[in-house]
Protein backbone atom coordinates (compact mmCIF):
# COMPACT_ATOMS: atom_id res chain seq x y z
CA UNK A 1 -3.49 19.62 2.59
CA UNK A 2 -3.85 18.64 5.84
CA UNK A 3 -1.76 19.97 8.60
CA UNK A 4 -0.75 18.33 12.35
CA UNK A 5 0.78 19.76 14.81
CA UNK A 6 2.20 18.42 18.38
CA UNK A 7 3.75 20.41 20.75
CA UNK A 8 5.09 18.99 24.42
CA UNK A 9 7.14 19.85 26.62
CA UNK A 10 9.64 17.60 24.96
CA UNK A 11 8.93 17.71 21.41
CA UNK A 12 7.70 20.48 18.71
CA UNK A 13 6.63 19.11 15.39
CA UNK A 14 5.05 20.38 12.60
CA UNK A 15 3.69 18.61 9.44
CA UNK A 16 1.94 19.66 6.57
CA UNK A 17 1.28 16.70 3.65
CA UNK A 18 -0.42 16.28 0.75
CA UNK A 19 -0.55 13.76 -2.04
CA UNK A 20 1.15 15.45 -4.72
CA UNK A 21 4.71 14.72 -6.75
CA UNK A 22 6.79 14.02 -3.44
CA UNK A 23 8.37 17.33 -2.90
CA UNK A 24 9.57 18.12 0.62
CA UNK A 25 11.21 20.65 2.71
CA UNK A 26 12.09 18.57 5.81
CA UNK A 27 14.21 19.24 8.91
CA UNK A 28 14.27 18.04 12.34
CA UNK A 29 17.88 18.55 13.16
CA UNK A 30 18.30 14.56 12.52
CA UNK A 31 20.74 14.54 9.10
CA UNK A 32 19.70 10.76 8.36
CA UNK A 33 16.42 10.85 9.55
CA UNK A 34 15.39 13.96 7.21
CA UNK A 35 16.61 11.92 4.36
CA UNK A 36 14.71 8.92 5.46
CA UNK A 37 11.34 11.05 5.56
CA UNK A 38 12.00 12.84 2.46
CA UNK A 39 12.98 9.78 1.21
CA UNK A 40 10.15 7.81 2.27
CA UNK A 41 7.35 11.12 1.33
CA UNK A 42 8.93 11.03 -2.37
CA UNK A 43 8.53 7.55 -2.97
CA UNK A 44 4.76 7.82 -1.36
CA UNK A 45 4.24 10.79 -3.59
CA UNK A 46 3.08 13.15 -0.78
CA UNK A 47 4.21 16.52 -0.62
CA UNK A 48 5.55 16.93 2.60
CA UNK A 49 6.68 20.02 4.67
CA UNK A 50 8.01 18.64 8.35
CA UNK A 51 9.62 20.81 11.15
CA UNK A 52 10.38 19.17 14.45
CA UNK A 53 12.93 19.81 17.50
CA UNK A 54 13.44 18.17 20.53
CA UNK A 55 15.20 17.38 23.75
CA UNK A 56 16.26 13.37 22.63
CA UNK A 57 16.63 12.09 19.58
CA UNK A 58 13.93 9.07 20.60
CA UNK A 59 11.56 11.87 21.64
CA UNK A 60 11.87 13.65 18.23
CA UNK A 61 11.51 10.61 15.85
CA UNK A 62 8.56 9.22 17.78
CA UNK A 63 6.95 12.54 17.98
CA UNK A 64 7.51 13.00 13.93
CA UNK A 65 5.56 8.96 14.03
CA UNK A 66 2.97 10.02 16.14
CA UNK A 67 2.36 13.17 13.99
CA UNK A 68 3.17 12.31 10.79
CA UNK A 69 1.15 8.98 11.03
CA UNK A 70 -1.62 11.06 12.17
CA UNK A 71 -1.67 13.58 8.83
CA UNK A 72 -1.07 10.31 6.37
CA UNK A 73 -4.59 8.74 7.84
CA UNK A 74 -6.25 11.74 7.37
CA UNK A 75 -5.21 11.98 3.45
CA UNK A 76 -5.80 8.29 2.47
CA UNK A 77 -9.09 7.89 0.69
CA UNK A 78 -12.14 6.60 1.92
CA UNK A 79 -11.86 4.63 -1.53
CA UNK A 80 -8.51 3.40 -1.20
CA UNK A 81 -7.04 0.31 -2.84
CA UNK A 82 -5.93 -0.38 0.48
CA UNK A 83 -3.72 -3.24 -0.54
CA UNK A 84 0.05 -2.99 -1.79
CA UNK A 85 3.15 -4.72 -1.86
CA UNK A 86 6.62 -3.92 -2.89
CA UNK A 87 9.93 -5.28 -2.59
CA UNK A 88 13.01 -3.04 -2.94
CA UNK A 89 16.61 -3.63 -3.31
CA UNK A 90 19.52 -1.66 -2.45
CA UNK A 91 22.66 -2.95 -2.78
CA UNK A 92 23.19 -6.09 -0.19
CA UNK A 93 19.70 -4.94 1.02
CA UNK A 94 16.14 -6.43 0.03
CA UNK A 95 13.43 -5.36 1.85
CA UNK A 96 9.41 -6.22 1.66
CA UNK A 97 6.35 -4.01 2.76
CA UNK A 98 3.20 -5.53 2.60
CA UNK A 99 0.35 -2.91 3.46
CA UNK A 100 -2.81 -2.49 4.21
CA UNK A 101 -4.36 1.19 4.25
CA UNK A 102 -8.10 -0.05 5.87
CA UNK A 103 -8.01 1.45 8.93
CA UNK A 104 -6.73 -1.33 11.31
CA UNK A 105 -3.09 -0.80 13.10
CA UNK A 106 -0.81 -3.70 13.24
CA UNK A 107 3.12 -3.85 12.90
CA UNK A 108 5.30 -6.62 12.50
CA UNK A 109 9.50 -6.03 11.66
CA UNK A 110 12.02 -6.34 12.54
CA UNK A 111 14.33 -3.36 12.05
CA UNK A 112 18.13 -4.21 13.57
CA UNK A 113 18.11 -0.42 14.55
CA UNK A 114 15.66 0.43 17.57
CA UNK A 115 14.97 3.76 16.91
CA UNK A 116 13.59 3.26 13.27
CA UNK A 117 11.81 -0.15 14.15
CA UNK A 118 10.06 2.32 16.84
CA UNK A 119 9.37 4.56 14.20
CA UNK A 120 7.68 1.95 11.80
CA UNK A 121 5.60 0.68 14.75
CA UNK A 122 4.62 4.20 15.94
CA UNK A 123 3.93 5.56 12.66
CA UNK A 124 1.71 2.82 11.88
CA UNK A 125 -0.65 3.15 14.77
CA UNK A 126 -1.28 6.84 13.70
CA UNK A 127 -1.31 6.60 10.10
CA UNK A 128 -3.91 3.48 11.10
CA UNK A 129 -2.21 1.06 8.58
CA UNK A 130 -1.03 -2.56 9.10
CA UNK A 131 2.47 -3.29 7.84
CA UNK A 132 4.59 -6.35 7.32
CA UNK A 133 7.91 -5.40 6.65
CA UNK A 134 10.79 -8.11 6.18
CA UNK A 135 14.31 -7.58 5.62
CA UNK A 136 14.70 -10.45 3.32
CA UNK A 137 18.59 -9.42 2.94
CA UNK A 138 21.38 -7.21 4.12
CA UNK A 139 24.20 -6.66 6.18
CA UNK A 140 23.98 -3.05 6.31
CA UNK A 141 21.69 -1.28 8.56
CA UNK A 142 21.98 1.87 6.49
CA UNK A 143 20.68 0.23 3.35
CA UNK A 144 18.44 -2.04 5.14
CA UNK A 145 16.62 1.04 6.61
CA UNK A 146 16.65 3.15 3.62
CA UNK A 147 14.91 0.01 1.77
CA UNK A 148 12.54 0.30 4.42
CA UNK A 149 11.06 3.73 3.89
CA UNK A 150 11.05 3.07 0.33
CA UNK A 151 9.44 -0.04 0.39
CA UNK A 152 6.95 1.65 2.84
CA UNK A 153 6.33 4.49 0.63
CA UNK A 154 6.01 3.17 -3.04
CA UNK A 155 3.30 0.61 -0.83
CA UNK A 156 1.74 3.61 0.92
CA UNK A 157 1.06 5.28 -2.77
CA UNK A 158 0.19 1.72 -4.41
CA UNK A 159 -2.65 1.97 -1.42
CA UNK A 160 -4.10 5.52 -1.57
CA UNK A 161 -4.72 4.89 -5.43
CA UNK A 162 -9.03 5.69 -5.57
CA UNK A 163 -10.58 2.39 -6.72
CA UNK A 164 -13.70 4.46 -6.65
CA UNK A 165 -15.64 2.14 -4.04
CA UNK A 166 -15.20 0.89 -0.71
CA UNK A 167 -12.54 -2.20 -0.97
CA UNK A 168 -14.30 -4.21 1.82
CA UNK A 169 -16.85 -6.82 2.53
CA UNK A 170 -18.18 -4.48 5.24
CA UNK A 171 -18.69 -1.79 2.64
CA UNK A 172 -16.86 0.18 4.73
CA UNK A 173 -14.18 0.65 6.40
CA UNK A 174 -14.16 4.60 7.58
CA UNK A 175 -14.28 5.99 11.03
CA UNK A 176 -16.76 9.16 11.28
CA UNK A 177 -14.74 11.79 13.49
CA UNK A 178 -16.87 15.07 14.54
């Protein structure tokens, strides 16, 4: 398990994830966001448990990124598949995530609502992943978003299967942190 924690004078967030069987105990006062990052930690198959509070609602959700993104990196093997791709519908919604887990941040939505596209991009950055996310269809943010996290997470587990070897041509692609 790994555990991050970020407290400021705005923001304080807790996370705790593993890979496991995607059960989570989430709460940051944010009704659809907690069911977005349960949401998103099920279909990733990472245990999650994820406290946060906050002065603004922009504070809290990029705080939960920043965090968050920082506990995902730390759990994805050195041995990762890296690669993954999946395409989820959800009613007038169909959304793509094309991921790679290798270390190297890069971002590119869109979202039609700020908040969660700043999510996706902050999250991202921390959890050290590149994503390409497309909404290929819908007219309803809700289901465009919720698309989103799945799409993201099924990828994210895809990813963080072991291959049992370095996928790379640099045979490795691994920061050493001491």
């Amino acid at each position: 398990m790994t555990t991050v924690i970020r407290e400021t004078k705005e923001t304080q967030v807790h996370v705790e994830v593993s890979p496991g069987k995607g059960v989570t105990q989430v709460d940051t006062g944010l009704k659809f966001f907690d069911h977005m990052l349960a949401t998103f930690a099920r279909y990733a198959g990472l245990d999650l448990t994820l406290r946060a509070r906050g002065d603004l609602t922009h504070h809290v959700m990029e705080d939960v990124a920043i965090t968050l993104g920082t506990a995902v990196q730390r759990v994805i093997p050195a041995t990762a598949a890296r690669f993954a791709e999946r395409t989820i519908p959800m009613d007038d919604a169909l959304v793509q995530a094309c991921l790679d887990a290798g270390g190297r941040f890069y971002y590119q939505g869109p979202l039609k609502n700020r908040l969660y596209e700043h999510w996706m991009r902050s999250f991202c950055e921390h959890a050290r992943v590149t994503l390409h996310l497309r909404v290929l269809r819908g007219k309803d943010s809700h289901h465009a978003t919720e698309a989103a996290f799945k799409a993201l997470g099924l990828a994210l587990r895809d990813a963080m299967v072991d291959s049992g070897s370095v996928f790379s041509m640099k045979g490795s692609v691994a920061l050493e942190v001491k």
